[in-house]
N, C-alpha and C. Protein backbone atom coordinates (compact mmCIF):
# COMPACT_ATOMS: atom_id res chain seq x y z
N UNK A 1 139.14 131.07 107.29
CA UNK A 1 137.71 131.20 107.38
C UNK A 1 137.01 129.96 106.84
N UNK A 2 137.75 129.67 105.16
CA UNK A 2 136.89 127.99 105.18
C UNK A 2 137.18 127.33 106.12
N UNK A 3 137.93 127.09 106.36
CA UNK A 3 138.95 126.48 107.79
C UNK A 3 137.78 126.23 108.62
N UNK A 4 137.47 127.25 109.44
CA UNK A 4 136.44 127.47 110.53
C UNK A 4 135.15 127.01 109.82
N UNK A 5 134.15 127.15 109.03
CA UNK A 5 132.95 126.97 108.14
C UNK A 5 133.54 125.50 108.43
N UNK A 6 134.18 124.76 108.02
CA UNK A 6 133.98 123.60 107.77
C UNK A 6 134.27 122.71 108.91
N UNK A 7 135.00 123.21 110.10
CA UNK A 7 135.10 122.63 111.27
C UNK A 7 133.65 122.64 111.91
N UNK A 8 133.24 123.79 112.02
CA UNK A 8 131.43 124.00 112.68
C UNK A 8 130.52 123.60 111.86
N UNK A 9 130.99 122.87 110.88
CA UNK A 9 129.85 122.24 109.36
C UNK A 9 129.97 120.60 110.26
N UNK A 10 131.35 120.40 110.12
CA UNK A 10 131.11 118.87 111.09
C UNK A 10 131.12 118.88 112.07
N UNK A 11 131.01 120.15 112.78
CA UNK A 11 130.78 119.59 114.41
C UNK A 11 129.64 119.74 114.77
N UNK A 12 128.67 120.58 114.04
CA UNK A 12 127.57 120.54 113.68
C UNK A 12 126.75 118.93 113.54
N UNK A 13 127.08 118.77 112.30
CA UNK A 13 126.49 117.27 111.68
C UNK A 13 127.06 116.04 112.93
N UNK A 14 127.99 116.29 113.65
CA UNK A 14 128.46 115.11 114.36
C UNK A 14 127.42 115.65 115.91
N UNK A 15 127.00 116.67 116.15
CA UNK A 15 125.96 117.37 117.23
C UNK A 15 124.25 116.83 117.30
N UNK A 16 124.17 116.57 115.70
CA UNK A 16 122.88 116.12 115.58
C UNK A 16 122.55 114.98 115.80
N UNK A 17 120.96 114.84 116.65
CA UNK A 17 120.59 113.33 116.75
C UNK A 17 120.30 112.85 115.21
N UNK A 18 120.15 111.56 115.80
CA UNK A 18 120.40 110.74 114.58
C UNK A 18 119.21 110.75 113.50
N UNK A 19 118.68 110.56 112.49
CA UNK A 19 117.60 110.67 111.77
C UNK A 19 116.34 109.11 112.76
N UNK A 20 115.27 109.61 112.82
CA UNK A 20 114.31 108.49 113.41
C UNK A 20 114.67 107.03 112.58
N UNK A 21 114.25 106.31 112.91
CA UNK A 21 114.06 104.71 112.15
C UNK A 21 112.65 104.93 111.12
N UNK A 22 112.77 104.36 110.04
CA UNK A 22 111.63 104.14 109.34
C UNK A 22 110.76 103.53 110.16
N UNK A 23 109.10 103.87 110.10
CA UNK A 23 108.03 102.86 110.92
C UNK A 23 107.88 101.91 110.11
N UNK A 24 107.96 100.70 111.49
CA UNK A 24 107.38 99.49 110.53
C UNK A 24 106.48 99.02 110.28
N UNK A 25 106.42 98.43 109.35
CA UNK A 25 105.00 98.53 108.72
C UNK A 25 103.23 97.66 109.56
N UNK A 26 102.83 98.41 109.44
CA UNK A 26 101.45 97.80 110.06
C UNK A 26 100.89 96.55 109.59
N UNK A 27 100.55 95.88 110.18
CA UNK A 27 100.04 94.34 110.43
C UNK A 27 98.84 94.48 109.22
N UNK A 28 98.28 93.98 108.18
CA UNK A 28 97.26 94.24 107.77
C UNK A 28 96.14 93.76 108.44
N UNK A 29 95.06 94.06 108.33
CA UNK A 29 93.65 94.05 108.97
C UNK A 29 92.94 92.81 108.12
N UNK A 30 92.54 91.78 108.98
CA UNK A 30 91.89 90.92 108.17
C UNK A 30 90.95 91.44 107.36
N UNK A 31 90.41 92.11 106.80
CA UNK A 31 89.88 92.42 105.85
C UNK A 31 90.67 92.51 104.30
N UNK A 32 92.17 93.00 104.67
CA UNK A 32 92.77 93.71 103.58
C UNK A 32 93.10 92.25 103.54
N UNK A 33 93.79 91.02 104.31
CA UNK A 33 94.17 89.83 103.89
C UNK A 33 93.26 88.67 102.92
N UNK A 34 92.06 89.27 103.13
CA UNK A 34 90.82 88.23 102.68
C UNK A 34 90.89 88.93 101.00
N UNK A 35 91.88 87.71 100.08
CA UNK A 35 91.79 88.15 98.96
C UNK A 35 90.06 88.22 97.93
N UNK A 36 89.37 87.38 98.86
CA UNK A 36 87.83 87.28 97.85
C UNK A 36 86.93 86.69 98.60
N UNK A 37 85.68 86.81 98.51
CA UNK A 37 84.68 86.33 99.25
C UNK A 37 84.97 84.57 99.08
N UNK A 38 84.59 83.78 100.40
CA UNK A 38 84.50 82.39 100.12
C UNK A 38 83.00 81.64 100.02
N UNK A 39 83.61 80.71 99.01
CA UNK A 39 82.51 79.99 99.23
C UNK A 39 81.49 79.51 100.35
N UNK A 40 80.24 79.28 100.79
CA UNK A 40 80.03 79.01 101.75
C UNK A 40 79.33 77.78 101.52
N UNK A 41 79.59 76.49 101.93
CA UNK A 41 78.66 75.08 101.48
C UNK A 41 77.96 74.66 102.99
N UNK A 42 76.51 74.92 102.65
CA UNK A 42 75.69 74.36 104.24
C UNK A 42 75.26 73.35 104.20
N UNK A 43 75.29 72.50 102.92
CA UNK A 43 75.31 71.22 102.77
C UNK A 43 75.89 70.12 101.14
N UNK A 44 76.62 69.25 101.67
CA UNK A 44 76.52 68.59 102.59
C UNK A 44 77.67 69.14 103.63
N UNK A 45 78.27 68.67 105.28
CA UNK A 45 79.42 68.79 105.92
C UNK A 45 80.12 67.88 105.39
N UNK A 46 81.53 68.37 105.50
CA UNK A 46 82.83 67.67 105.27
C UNK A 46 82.49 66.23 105.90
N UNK A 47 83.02 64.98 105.46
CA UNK A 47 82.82 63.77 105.80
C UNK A 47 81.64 63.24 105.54
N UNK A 48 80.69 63.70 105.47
CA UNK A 48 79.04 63.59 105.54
C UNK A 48 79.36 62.34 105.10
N UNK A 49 78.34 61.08 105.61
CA UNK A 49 77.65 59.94 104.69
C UNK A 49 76.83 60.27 103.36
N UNK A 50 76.84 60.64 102.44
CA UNK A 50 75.43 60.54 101.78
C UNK A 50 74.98 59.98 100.58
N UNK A 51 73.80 60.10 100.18
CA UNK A 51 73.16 58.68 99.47
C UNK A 51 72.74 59.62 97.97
N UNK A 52 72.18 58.99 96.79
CA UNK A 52 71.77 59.44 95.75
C UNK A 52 70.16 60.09 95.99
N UNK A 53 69.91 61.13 95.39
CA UNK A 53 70.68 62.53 94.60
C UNK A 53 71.14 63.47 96.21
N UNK A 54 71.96 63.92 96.18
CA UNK A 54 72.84 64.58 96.59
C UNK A 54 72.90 66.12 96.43
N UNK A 55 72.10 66.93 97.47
CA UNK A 55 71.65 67.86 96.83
C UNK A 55 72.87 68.75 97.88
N UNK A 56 73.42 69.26 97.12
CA UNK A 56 74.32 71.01 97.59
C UNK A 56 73.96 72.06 97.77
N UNK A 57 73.88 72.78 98.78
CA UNK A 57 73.69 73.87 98.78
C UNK A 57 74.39 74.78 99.78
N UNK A 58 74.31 76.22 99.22
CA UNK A 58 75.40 77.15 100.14
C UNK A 58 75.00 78.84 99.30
N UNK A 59 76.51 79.27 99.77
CA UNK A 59 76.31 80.84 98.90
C UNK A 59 77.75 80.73 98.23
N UNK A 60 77.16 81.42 97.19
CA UNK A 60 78.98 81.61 96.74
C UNK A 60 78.78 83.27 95.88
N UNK A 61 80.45 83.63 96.04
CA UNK A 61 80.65 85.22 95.27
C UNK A 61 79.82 84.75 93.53
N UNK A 62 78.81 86.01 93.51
CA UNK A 62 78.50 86.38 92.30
C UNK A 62 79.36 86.02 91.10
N UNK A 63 80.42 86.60 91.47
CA UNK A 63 81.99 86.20 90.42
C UNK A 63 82.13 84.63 89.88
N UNK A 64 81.45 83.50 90.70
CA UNK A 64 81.72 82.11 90.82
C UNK A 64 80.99 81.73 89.18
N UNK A 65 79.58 82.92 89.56
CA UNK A 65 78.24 82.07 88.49
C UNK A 65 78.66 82.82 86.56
N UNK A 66 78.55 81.62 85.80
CA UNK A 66 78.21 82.18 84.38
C UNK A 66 76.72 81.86 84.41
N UNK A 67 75.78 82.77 83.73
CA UNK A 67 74.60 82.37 83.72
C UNK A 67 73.96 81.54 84.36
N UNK A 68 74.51 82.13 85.65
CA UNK A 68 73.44 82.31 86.47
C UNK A 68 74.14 80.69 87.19
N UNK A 69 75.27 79.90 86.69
CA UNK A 69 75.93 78.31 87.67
C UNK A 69 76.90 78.31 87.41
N UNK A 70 77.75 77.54 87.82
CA UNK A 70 78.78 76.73 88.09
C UNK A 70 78.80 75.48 88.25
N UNK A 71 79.92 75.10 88.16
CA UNK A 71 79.96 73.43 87.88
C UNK A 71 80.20 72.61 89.38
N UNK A 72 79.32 71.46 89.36
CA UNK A 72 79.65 70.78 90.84
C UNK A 72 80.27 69.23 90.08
N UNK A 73 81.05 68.60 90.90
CA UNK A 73 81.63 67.69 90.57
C UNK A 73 81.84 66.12 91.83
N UNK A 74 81.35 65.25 91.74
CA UNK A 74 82.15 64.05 92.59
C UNK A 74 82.98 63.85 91.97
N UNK A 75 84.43 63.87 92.40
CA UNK A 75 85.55 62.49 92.47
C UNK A 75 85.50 61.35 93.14
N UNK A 76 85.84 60.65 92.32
CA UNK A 76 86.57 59.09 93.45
C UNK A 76 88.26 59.71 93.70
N UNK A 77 88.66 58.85 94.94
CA UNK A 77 89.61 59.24 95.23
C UNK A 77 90.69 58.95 93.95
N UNK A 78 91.08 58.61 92.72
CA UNK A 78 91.61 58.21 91.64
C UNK A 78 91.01 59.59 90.75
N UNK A 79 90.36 60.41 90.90
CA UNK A 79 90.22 61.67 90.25
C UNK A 79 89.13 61.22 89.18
N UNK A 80 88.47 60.15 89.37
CA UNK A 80 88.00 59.74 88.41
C UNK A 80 86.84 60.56 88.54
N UNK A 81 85.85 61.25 87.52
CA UNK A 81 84.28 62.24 87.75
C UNK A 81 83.61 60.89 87.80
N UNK A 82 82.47 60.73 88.56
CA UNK A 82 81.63 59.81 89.13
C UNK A 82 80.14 60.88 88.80
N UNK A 83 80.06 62.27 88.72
CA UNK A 83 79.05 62.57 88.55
C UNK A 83 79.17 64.33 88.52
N UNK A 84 78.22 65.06 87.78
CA UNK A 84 78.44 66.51 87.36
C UNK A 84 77.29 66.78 87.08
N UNK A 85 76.74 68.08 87.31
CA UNK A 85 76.03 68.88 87.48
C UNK A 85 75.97 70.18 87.56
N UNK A 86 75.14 71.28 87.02
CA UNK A 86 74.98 72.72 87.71
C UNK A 86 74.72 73.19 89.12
N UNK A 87 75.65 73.91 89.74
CA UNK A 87 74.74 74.80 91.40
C UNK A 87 74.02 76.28 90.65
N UNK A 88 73.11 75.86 90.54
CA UNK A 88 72.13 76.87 90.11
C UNK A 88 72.08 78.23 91.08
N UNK A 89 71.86 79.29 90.74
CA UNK A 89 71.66 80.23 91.26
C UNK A 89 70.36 80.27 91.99
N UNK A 90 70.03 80.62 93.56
CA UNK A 90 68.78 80.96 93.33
C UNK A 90 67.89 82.15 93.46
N UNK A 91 69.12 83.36 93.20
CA UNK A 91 68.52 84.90 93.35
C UNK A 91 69.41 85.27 92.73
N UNK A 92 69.78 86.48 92.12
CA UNK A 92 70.05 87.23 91.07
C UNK A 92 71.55 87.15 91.81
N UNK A 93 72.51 86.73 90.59
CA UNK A 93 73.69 86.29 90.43
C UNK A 93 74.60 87.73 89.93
N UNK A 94 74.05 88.11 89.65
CA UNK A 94 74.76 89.42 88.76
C UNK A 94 75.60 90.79 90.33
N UNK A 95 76.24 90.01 90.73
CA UNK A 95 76.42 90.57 91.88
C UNK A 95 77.78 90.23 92.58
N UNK A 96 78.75 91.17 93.62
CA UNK A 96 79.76 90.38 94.17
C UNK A 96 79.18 89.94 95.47
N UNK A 97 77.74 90.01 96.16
CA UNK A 97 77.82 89.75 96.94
C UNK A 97 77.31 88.22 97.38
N UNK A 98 77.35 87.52 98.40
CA UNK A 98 76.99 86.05 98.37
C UNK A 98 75.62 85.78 97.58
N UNK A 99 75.38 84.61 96.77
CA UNK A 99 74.52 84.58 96.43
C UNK A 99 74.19 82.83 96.61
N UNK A 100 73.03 82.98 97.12
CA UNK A 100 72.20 81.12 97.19
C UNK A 100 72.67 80.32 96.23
N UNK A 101 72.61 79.22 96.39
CA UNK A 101 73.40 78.56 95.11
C UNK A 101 72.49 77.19 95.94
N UNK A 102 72.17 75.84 94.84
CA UNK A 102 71.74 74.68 95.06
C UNK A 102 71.83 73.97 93.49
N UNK A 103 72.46 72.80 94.01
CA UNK A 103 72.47 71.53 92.62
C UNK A 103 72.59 70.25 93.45
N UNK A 104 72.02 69.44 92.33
CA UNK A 104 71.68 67.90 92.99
C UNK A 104 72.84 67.12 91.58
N UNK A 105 73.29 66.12 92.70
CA UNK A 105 74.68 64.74 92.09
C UNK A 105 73.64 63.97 92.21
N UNK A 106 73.55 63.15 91.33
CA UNK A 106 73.09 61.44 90.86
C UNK A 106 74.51 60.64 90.98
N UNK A 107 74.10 59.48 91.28
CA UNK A 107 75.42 58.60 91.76
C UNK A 107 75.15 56.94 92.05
N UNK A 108 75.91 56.28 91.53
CA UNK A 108 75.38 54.99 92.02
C UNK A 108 76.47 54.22 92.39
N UNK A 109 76.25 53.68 93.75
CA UNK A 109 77.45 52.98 94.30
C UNK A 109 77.23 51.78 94.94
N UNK A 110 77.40 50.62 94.77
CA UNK A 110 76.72 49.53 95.77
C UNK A 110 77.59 49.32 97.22
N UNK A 111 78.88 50.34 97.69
CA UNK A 111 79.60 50.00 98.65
C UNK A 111 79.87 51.44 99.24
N UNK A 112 79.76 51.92 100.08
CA UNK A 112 80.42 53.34 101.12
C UNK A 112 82.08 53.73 100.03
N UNK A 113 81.73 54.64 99.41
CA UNK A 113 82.97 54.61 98.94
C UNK A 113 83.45 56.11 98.73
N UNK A 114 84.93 56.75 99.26
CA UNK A 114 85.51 58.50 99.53
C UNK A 114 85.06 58.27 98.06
N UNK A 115 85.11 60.13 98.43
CA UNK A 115 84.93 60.76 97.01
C UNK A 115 84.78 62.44 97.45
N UNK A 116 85.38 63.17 96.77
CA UNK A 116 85.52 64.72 96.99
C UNK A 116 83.95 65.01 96.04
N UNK A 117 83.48 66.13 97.01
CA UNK A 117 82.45 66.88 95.69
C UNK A 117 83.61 68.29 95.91
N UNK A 118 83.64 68.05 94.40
CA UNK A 118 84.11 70.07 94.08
C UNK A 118 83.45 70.43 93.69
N UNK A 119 83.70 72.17 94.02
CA UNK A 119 82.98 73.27 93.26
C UNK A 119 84.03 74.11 92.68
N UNK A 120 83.27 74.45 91.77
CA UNK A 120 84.87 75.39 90.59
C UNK A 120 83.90 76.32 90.22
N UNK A 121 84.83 77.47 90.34
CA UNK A 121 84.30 79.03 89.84
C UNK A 121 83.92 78.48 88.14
N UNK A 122 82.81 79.36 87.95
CA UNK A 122 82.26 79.07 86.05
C UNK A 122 82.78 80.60 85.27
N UNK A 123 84.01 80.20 84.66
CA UNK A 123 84.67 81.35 83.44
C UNK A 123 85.76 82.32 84.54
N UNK A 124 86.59 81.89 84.90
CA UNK A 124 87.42 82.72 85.45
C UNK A 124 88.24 83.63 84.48
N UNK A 125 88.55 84.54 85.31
CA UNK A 125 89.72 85.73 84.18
C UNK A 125 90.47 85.06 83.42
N UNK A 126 90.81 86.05 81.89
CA UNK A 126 91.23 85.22 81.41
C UNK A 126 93.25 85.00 81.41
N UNK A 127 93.52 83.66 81.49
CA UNK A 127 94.54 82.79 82.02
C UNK A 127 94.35 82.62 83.43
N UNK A 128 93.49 82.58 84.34
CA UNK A 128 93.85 82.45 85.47
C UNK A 128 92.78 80.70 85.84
N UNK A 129 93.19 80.19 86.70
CA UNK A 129 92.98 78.96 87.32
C UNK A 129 91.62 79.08 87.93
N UNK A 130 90.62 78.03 87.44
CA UNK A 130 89.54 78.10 88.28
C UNK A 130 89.56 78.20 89.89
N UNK A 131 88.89 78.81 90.43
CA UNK A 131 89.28 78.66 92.11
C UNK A 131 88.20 76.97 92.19
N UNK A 132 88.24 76.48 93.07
CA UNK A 132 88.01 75.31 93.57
C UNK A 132 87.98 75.58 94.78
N UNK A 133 85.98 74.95 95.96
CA UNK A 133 86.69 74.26 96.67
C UNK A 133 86.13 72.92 97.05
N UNK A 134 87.10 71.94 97.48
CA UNK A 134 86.82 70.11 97.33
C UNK A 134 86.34 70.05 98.94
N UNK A 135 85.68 69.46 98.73
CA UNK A 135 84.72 68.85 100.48
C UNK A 135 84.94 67.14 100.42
N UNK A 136 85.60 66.30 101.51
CA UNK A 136 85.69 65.15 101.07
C UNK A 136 83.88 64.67 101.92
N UNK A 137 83.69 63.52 101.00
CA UNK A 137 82.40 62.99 101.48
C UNK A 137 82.36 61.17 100.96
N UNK A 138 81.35 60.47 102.02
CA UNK A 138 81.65 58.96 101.91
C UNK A 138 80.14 59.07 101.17
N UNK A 139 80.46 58.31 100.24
CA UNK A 139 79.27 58.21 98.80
C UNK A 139 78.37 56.63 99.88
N UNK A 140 77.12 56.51 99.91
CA UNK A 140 76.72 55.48 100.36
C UNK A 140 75.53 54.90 99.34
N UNK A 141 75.67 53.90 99.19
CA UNK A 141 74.49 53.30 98.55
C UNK A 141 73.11 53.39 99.13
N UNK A 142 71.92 53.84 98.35
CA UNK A 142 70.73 53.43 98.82
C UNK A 142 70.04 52.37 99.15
C-alpha cells in the first residue's frame, strides 16, 4: 500500500505542468527614473559669448536654496574661480517645487577666454556631495 501511495505520489508530481516563470520585471516609468527635479538655466546657453556682469537666470528645486541662494561660480578651464556670487531666489524658496532663481558674475578679461559657470546645490544632506550643474561659456571682454 505505501508501495502504491508513493508510485501515484510521483506519477502524480511527474503529471504536473511545470510551475509558471517568475514575471519580469517592468521597465520603470520615467518618472520613477528621474531621481530629482533639474535644474533649469534660461540664461546664459551652453557656449554663449558673454561679457561683464553676467546675469543667470533659470529655476531650480527648492532643495538647491539655503536662505533663500545658492552659490554661482566661473571657472577658467585650470579650475581656477574667476568670479562668485549668489542665484537669489525670486519667489518663495521654501518649497520642492521649481523656483525662479537670478544672480549676476562680474569678470574681467581682456581676451575671449572658456570658462564653466557652475551652479551647486546650497547645504546638501549631511555627507552627501553638492549636486552641480557646469554650463561651458566663452568669457568676452567689453
Amino acid at each position: 500500500m505505501r508501495r502504491t501511495a508513493l508510485i501515484l505520489a510521483l506519477a502524480l508530481v511527474a503529471c504536473s505542468p511545470p510551475a509558471p516563470p517568475p514575471p519580469a520585471p517592468e521597465p520603470a516609468s520615467p518618472a520613477a527614473v528621474a531621481e530629482e527635479p533639474a535644474i533649469n538655466v534660461t540664461a546664459p546657453l551652453a557656449d554663449a559669448r558673454v561679457t561683464s556682469p553676467l546675469i543667470v537666470e533659470g529655476t531650480a528645486p527648492g532643495d538647491w536654496y539655503f536662505e533663500a541662494q545658492f552659490p554661482l561660480q566661473l571657472r577658467a578651464a585650470d579650475g581656477t574661480i574667476l568670479a562668485e556670487a549668489p542665484a537669489r531666489a525670486q519667489s518663495d524658496w521654501m518649497t520642492e517645487a521649481p523656483v525662479p532663481f537670478r544672480g549676476e558674475l562680474r569678470f574681467r578679461v581682456s581676451q575671449g577666454t572658456p570658462a564653466t559657470l557652475v551652479l551647486q546645490e546650497d547645504m546638501p544632506g549631511e555627507g552627501a556631495i553638492p549636486r552641480e550643474v557646469a554650463i561651458p561659456v566663452v568669457l568676452a571682454p567689453r
